[in-house]
Each structure stands twice: as structure tokens, then as C-alpha cells.
Protein backbone atom coordinates (compact mmCIF):
# COMPACT_ATOMS: atom_id res chain seq x y z
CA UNK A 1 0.00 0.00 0.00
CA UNK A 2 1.42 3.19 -1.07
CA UNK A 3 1.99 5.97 2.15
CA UNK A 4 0.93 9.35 1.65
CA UNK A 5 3.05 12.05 1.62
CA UNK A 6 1.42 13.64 4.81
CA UNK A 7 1.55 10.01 6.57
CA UNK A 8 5.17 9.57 5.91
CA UNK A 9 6.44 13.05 6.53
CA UNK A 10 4.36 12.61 10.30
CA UNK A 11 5.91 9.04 10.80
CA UNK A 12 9.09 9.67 10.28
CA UNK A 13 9.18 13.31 12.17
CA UNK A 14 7.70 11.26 15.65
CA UNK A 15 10.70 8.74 14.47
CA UNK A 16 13.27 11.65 15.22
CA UNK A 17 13.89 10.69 11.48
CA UNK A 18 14.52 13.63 8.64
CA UNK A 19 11.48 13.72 6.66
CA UNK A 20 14.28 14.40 3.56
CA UNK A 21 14.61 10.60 3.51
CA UNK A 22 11.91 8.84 1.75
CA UNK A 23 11.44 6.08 -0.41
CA UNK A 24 11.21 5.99 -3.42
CA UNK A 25 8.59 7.27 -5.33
CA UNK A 26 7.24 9.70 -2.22
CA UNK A 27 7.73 13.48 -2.88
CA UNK A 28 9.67 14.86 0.60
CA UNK A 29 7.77 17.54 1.94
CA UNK A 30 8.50 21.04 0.58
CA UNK A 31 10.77 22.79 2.75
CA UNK A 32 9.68 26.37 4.70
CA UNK A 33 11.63 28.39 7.15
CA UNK A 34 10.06 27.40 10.26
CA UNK A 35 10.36 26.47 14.47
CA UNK A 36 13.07 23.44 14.91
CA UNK A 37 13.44 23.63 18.67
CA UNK A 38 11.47 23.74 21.90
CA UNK A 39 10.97 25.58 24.77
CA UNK A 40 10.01 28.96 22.99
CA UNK A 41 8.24 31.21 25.28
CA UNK A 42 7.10 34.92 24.88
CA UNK A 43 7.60 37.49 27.78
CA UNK A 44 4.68 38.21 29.67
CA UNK A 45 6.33 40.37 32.62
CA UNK A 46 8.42 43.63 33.10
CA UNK A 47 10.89 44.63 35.75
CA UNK A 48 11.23 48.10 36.06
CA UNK A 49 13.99 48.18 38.29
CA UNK A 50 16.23 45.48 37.34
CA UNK A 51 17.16 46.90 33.70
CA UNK A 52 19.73 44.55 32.85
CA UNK A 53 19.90 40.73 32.79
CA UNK A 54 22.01 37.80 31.25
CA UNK A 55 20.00 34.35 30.90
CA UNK A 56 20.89 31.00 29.65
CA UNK A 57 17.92 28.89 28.48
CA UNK A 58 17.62 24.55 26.99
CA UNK A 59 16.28 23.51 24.23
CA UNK A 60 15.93 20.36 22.02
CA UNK A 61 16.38 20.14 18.05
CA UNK A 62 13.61 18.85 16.54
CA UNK A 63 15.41 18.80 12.94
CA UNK A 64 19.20 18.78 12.20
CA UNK A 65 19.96 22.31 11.73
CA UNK A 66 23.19 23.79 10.47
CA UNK A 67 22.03 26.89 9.89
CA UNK A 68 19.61 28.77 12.14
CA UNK A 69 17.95 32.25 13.17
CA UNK A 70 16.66 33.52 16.79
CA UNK A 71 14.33 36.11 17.36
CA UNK A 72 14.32 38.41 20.34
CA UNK A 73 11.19 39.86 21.37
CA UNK A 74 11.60 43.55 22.98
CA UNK A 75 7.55 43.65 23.73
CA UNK A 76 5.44 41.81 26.40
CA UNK A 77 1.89 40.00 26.30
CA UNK A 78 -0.65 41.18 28.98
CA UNK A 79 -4.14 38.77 29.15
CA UNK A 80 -7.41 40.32 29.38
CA UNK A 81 -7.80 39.12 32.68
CA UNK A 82 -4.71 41.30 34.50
CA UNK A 83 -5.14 44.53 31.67
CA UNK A 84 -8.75 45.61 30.07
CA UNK A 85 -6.63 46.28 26.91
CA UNK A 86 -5.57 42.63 26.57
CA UNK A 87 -2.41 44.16 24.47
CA UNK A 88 0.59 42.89 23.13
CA UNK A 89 3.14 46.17 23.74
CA UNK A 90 6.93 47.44 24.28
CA UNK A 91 8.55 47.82 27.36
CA UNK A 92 9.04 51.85 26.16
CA UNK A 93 12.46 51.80 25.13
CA UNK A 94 14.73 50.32 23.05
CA UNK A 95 17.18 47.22 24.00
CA UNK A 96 20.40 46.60 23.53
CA UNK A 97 20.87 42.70 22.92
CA UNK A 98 24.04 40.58 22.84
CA UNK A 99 23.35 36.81 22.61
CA UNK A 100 25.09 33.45 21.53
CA UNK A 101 24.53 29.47 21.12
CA UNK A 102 26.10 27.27 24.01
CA UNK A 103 26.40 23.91 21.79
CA UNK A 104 27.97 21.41 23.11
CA UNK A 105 28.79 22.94 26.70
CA UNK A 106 30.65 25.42 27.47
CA UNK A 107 31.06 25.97 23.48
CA UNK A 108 29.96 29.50 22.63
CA UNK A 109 28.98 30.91 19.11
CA UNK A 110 28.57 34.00 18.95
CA UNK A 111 24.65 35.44 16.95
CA UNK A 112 25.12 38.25 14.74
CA UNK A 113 22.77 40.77 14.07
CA UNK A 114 22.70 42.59 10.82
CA UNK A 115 26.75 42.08 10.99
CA UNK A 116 27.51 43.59 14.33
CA UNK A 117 28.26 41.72 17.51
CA UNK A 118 24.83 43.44 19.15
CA UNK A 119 21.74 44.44 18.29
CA UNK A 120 19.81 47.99 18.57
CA UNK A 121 16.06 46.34 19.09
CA UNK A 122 13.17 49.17 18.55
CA UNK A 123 10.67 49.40 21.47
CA UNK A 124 7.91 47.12 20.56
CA UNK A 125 9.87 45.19 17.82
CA UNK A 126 10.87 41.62 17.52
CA UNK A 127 14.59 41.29 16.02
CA UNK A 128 15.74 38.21 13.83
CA UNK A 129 19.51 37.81 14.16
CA UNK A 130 21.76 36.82 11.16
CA UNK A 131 21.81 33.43 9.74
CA UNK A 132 24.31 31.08 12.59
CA UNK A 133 26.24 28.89 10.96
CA UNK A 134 26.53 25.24 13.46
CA UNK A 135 25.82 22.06 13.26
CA UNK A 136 23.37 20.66 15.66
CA UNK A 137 21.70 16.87 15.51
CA UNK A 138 18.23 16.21 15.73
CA UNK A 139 17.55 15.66 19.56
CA UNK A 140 20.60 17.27 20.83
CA UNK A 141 20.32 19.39 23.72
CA UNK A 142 21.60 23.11 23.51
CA UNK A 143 21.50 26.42 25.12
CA UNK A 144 20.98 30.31 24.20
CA UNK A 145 22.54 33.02 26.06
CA UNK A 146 21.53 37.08 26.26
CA UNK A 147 22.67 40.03 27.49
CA UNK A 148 19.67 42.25 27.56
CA UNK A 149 19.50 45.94 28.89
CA UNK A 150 16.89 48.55 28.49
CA UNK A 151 16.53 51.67 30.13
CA UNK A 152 12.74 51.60 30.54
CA UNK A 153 12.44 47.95 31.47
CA UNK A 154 13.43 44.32 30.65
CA UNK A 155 10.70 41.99 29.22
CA UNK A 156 10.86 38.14 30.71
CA UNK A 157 9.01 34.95 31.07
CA UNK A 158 5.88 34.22 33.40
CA UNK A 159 7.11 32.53 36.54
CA UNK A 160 7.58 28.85 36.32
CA UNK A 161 9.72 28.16 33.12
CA UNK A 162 12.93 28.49 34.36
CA UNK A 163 14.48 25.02 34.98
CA UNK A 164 17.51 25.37 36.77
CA UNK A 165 18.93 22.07 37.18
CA UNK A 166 19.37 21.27 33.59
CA UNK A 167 20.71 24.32 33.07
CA UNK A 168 18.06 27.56 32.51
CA UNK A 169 19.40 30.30 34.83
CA UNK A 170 18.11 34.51 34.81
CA UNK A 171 20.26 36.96 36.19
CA UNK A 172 18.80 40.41 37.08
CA UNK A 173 20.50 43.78 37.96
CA UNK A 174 19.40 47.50 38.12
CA UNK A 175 23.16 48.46 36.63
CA UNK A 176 26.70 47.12 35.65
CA UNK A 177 26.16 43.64 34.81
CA UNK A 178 28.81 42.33 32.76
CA UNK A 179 28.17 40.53 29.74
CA UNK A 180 28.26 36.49 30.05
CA UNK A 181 26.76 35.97 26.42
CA UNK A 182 30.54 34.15 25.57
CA UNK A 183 31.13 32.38 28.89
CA UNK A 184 31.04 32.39 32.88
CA UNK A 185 28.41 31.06 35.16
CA UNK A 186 24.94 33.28 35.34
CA UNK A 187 23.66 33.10 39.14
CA UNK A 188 19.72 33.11 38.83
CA UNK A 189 18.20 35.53 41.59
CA UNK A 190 14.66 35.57 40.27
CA UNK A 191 13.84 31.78 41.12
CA UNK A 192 11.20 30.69 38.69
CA UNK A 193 11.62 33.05 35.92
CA UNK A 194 13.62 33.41 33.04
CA UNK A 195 13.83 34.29 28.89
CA UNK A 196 13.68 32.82 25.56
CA UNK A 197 14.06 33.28 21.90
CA UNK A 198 10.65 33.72 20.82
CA UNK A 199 11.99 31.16 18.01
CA UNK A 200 14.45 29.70 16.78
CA UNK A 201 13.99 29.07 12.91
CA UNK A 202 15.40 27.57 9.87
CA UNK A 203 14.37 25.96 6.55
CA UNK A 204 12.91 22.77 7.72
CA UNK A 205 10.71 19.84 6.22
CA UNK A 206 8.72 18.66 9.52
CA UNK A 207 5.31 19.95 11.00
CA UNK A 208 5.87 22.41 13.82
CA UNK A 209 3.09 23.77 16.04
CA UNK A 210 2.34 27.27 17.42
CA UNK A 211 0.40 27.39 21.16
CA UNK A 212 -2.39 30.32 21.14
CA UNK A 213 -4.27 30.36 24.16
CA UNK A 214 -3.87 31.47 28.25
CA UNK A 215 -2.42 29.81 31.47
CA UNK A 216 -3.47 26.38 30.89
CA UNK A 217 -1.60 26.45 27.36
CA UNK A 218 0.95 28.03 28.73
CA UNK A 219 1.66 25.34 31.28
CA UNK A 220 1.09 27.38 35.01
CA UNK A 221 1.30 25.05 37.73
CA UNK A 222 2.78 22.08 35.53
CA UNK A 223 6.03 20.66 36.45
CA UNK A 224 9.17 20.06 35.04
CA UNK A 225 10.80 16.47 33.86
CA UNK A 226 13.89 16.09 32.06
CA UNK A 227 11.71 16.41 28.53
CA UNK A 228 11.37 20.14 29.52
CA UNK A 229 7.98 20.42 28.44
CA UNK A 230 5.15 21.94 30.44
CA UNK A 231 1.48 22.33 28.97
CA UNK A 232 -1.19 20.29 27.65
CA UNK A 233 0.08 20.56 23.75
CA UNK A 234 3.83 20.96 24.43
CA UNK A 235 3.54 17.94 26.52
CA UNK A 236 1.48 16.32 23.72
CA UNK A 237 4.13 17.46 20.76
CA UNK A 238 7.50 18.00 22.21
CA UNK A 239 8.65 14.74 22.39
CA UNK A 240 8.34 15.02 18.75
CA UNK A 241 8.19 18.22 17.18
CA UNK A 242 9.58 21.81 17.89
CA UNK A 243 6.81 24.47 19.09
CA UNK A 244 6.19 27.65 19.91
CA UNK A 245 4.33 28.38 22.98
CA UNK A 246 2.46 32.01 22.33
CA UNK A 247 0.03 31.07 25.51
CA UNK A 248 -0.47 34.10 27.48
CA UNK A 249 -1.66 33.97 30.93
CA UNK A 250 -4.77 35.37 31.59
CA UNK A 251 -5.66 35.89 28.32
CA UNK A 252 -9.32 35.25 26.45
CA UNK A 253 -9.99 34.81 22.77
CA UNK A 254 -11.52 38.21 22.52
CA UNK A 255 -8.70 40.11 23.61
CA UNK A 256 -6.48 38.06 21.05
CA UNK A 257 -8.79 39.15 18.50
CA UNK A 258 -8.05 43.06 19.88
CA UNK A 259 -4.18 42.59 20.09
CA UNK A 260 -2.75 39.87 18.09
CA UNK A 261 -0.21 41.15 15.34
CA UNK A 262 3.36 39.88 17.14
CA UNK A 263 1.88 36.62 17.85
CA UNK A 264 0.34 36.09 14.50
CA UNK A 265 3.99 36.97 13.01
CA UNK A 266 5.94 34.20 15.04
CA UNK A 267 2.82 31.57 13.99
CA UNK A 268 3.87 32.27 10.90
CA UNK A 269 7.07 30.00 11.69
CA UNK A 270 4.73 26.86 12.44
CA UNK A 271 2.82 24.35 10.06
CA UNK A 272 -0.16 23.70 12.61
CA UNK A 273 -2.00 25.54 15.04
CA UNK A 274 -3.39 24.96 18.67
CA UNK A 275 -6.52 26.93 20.03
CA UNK A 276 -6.65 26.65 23.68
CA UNK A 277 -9.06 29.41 24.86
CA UNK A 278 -12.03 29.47 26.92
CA UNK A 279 -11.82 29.57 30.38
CA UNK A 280 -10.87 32.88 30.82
CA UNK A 281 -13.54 34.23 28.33
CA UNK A 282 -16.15 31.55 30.89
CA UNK A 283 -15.22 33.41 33.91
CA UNK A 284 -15.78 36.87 32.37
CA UNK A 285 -19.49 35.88 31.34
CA UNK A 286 -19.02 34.91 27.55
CA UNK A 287 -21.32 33.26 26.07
CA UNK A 288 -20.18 29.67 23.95
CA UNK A 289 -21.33 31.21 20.48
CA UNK A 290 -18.96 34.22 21.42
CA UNK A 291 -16.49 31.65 22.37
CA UNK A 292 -17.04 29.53 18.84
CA UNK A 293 -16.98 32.45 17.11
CA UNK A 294 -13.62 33.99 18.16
CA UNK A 295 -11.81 30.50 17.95
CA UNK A 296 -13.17 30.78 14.19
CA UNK A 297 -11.92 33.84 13.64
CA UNK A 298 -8.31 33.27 15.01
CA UNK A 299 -7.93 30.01 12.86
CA UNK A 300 -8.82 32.64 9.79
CA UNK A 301 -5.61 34.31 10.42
CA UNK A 302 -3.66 30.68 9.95
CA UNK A 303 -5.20 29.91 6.08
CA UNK A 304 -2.79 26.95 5.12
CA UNK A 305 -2.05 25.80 8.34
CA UNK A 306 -3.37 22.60 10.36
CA UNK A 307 -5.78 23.97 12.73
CA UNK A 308 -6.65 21.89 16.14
CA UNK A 309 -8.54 23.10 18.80
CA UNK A 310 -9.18 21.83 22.41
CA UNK A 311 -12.26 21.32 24.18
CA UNK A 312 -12.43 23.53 27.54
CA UNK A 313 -11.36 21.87 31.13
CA UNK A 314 -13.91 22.60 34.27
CA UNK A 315 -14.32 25.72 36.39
CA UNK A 316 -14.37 24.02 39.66
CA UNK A 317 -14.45 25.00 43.96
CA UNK A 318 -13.75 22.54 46.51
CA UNK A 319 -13.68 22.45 50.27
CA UNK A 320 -10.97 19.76 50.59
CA UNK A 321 -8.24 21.21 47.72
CA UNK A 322 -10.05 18.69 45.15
CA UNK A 323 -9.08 15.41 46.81
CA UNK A 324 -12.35 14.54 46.79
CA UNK A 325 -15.32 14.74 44.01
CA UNK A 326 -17.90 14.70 46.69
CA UNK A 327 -16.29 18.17 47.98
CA UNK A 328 -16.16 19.72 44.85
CA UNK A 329 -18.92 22.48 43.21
CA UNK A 330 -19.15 24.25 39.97
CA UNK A 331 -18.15 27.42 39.85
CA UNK A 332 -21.39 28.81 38.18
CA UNK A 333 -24.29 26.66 36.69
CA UNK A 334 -24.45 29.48 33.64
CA UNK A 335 -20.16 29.12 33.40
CA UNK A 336 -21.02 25.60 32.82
CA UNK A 337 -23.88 25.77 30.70
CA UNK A 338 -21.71 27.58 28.30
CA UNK A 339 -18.92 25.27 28.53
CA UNK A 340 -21.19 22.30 27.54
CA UNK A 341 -22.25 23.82 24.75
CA UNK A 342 -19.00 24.63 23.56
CA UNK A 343 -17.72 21.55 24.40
CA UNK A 344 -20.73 19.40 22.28
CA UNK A 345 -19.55 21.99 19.00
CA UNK A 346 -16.25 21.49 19.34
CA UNK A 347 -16.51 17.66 19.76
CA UNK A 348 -19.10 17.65 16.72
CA UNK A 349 -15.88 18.82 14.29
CA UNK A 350 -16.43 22.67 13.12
CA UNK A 351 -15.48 24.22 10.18
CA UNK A 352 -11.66 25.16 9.56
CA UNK A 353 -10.23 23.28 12.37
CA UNK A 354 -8.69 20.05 10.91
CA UNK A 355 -9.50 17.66 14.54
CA UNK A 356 -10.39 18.79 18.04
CA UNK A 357 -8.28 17.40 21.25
CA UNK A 358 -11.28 16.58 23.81
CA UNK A 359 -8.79 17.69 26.78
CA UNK A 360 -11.99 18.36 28.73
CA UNK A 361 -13.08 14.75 28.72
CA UNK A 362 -9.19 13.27 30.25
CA UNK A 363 -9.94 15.32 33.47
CA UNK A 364 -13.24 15.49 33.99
CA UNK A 365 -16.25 13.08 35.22
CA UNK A 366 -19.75 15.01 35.38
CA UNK A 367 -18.56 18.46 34.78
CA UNK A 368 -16.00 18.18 37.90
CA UNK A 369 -12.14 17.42 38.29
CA UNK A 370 -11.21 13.54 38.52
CA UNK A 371 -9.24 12.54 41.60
CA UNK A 372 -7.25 12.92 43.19
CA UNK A 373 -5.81 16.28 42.55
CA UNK A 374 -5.55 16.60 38.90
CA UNK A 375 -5.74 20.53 39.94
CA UNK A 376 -4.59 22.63 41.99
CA UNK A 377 -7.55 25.03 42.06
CA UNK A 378 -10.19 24.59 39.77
CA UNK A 379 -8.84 26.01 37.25
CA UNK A 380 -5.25 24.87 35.97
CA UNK A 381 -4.11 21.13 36.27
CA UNK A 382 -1.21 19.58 38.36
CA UNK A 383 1.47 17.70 36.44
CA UNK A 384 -0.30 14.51 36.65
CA UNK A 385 -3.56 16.70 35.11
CA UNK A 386 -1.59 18.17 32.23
CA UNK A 387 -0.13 14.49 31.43
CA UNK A 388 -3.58 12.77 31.10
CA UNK A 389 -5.17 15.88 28.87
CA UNK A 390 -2.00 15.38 26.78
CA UNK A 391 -3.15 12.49 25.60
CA UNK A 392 -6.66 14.19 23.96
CA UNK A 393 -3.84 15.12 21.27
CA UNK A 394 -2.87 12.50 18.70
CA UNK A 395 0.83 14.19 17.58
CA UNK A 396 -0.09 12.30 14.07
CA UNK A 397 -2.38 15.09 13.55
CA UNK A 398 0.60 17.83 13.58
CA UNK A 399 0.85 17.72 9.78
């Protein structure tokens, strides 16, 4: 029986195996500059004091690279839930921006940016450094340094992606901090948080996958393993294929649908598409056809693109921190209505979504949280939570 070329190119990407080889007969996939690593996250804080930092982040290669581009992202996310304006926006100045690849070890290359050892990054603007010439295997572990300083304020990470054993560190000043983009250790003293490329690109042949949605997406109160994933979809895809986590906590589809463009631009770098919103919009009295709609409209701006979108967890309350089911309570009876509804659409296939992940349906029995303690509080899932929603998406479908 012959394969397809969208079966092969999936089989052999979850194989760790260059979709370039085929047999004969099957057309490779065409090739597109896109995500080849994981652990991409966008900044969704500022510190206003602390102007200055150097950071050291790990990622995996998805694809053999030899030649590869990072993006730095002088701009921050805000949901809809912690700002009215939902907006994607600088931190008001411009940054300067040194950076380099760590590969293997204690092996520096320095990143170029438009020929010049630094970069001069616009307030508001995300910068794409010169093409990096090194050789890194599919699977191989490596790390990306900055030096970042600002005189306004330095965007970084929500708290909870910085995984200091196996090697992500942050470190923070108000002044004076010397440069450790080409070597030295960087002593984190903001526990938790850290920075990212917002990608890390190159001409590849395998699917990739861009994140849109808030704090679930985004992977709050997940917890590391050595994979380095956190998240219902990275959890789902990383093992397999590189990604691009745009989740931003707090955030609802409607306020996407206000503030959008920077996000949009880095999808761009990914051959499928995750919608994960709907709690937030839930607790701020949206209605499911508002919630339908929105998802529609988002998966509009990805024309091309495999689109997959999740079904929505519960909105829960318990008196015994959800080790119980008997203890537990919706948090609204028209909250739920709404997420029913949504849920039933979403589940019935919809219009330009290519499958649905019923993520919903892994943690939930009757409308409430499984036990024990697949959340933390009614809202986000624990590790073990996160794991079993993973599941809900088949990485065959990442096309």
C-alpha cells in the first residue's frame, strides 16, 4: 500500500527521522523556514527596576539544523484578565541585545545581528539575528545566552519556566552587569523566571506547532521532567516536534482578536496551530457562540495551516483542595452551561479546524475534576492533570 506524503512526513518526524529521507517514489515535503526547537516562550512580565539581565535557556532540536535564526522579542503579552486592553506592547524603550549558542557545553557561538556583535532592538519590535552557521543533531540538547539591557524595562518569562537544574538560569541587575553571552556562570536571583528566543527558525521539512491560548496552554502550575515540556500541547508534541508556545496567561480569545499582530507573526514559523481558549472568556461571562466564534476567527488568520482546537477543562471550587469529588462544586451553573455547549460543538468537528483534542473529557467526570488532585484550584491542572489531557492530542495530527 502506497503511504501518503502527509503520513510519511508525520511518521518519520515522531521517528526523530529527517522527513528528507523517503522512499522511493514519495515526494519529501517542501521545505519552509520554520520552528526546529522547543521551549520557545514569549515574555509576559516587566521589571522596572532590574534593567539589565544575562540568561541562559535549553532547548531540544527537533530537525538537524546547520544553519539557524533567533528572534528576540523587545515587547510583552498582557491577558485580558490582569489589563482591560488585553495588548501585546513594548517595554518603552529600546534594548540593547548581545546573545550566543552554548552547543555542546561550554562551546559559545557568537549570533550576529545585521553584521555587528549586538543588536539595537526598537521598542515594541521583535529582532531576527543573522543566519548562525553550526551544526546541531536532531535531539541534541543546547542552550541560548543574552545580554539584555533597556533603560525603561526588561521583558521576561511568566514565573515557572525556568528550569535550573538542567541548566536555565536569569540573572537580574538595576546596573553594571557584565556581559556572560561568551562564557562564565549566570547566578539566577529571580527563582522561577527566566527568557527565551521567541523562536528559533530555519528551513525545515517537519510539521511544527504554534500554542495560542492562556495559562493552561501556557503550562502554570505544571512541572518540570527532564523532557522540559510543560502544557497540555507541548507535553502532547514535544517529544516530537519543535513548538512555539504564544500562551499568554490570563488571556481570552476576545482580547487576542483586539491585540494579536506579534503573535500572528511568530505563527507564521509553524505548520499547525493549537486553540486553547475558553476559560478565561467563561469566567468573564461569555457566552459559547462568542467563544465559537472567536476560535473561528483566530484560525482565519492561519489559512494553510493545520488547525486543532481543544475542548475547555472545568471551572471548579472545593472544600478539601479537590481530593475529593464529593467536595467539589461548579463554579457557576451558567459558566457551565456555556462550557457544555462549547464543548458538544467542538466535539461535533467545526469548520476550519482540521480535529479537536477533547482535553476536557481526560480530566473530567460530570462536569467536575477527577481525583485525586488533577488541579490545583479549579482552574489549571497539576502535572499529573496536564499528562492525562496530553493524551486528547494525537501528535499524528501535527501535519
Amino acid at each position: 500500500m502506497r503511504v501518503s506524503r502527509r503520513e510519511l512526513v508525520s511518521s518519520l518526524a515522531i521517528a526523530g527521522i529527517s522527513a528528507a529521507i523517503n522512499p522511493k517514489g514519495v515526494q519529501a515535503a517542501p521545505r519552509y523556514l520554520g520552528q526546529v526547537a522547543t521551549r520557545c516562550w514569549i515574555p509576559q512580565e516587566l521589571d522596572r527596576t532590574n534593567r539589565q539581565f544575562n540568561s541562559r535557556s535549553w532547548h531540544f532540536a527537533r530537525d538537524s539544523i546547520s544553519t539557524f535564526r533567533i528572534a528576540f522579542p523587545n515587547w510583552y503579552a498582557i491577558g485580558g484578565n490582569t489589563d482591560p486592553q488585553g495588548i501585546e506592547r513594548g517595554p518603552g524603550s529600546p534594548a540593547i541585545v548581545l546573545a550566543s549558542i552554548e552547543y555542546p557545553a561550554n562551546v559559545f557561538t557568537r549570533v550576529m545581528w545585521n553584521g555587528a556583535p549586538s543588536a539595537f532592538v526598537k521598542d515594541g519590535e521583535t529582532a531576527l539575528s543573522d543566519p548562525i552557521n553550526l551544526s546541531i543533531p536532531n535531539g541534541s540538547k543546547f542552550y541560548v545566552r543574552f545580554f539584555v539591557s533597556c533603560d525603561a524595562a526588561v521583558p521576561f518569562t511568566l514565573k515557572g519556566i525556568q528550569n535550573a537544574a538542567p541548566g536555565d538560569a536569569i540573572n537580574f541587575a538595576s546596573s553594571g552587569l557584565v556581559d556572560k553571552t561568551m562564557g562564565g556562570l549566570i547566578e539566577s536571583n529571580k527563582g522561577g523566571f527566566g527568557f527565551t528566543p521567541a523562536a528559533i527558525i530555519a528551513q525545515t521539512q517537519l510539521p511544527t506547532v504554534a500554542i495560542l491560548g492562556d495559562s493552561i496552554a501556557y503550562g502554570s502550575y505544571d512541572a518540570f521532567d527532564e523532557s522540559g515540556d510543560v502544557g497540555i500541547v507541548a507535553r502532547a508534541v514535544g517529544p516530537s516536534f519543535a513548538y512555539l508556545n504564544l500562551a499568554c496567561g490570563h488571556d481570552r480569545a476576545d482580547k487576542f482578536m483586539d491585540n494579536h499582530s506579534r503573535r500572528v507573526a511568530l505563527a507564521a514559523y509553524a505548520s499547525s496551530v493549537v486553540i486553547q481558549y475558553g476559560v478565561n472568556d467563561l469566567k468573564n461571562g461569555r457566552t459559547a457562540e462568542q467563544i465559537l466564534a472567536d476560535r473561528s476567527a483566530i484560525a482565519g488568520f492561519f489559512a494553510g495551516k493545520t488547525i486543532i482546537e481543544t475542548t475547555i477543562t472545568p471551572l471548579a471550587k472545593s472544600t478539601d483542595n479537590f481530593l475529593t469529588r464529593s467536595n467539589q462544586s461548579l463554579l457557576s451553573e451558567a459558566q457551565e452551561a456555556n462550557r457544555i455547549f462549547a464543548n458538544a460543538a467542538v466535539r461535533g468537528g467545526r469548520p476550519g479546524f482540521a480535529h479537536f483534542a477533547d482535553t476536557s473529557n481526560a480530566v473530567e467526570e460530570d462536569g467536575l475534576f477527577r481525583v485525586p488532585q488533577v488541579t490545583p484550584d479549579g482552574v489549571h491542572l497539576t502535572r499529573e492533570g496536564y499528562l492525562m489531557a496530553a493524551k486528547a492530542l494525537d501528535p499524528t495530527w501535527v501535519k
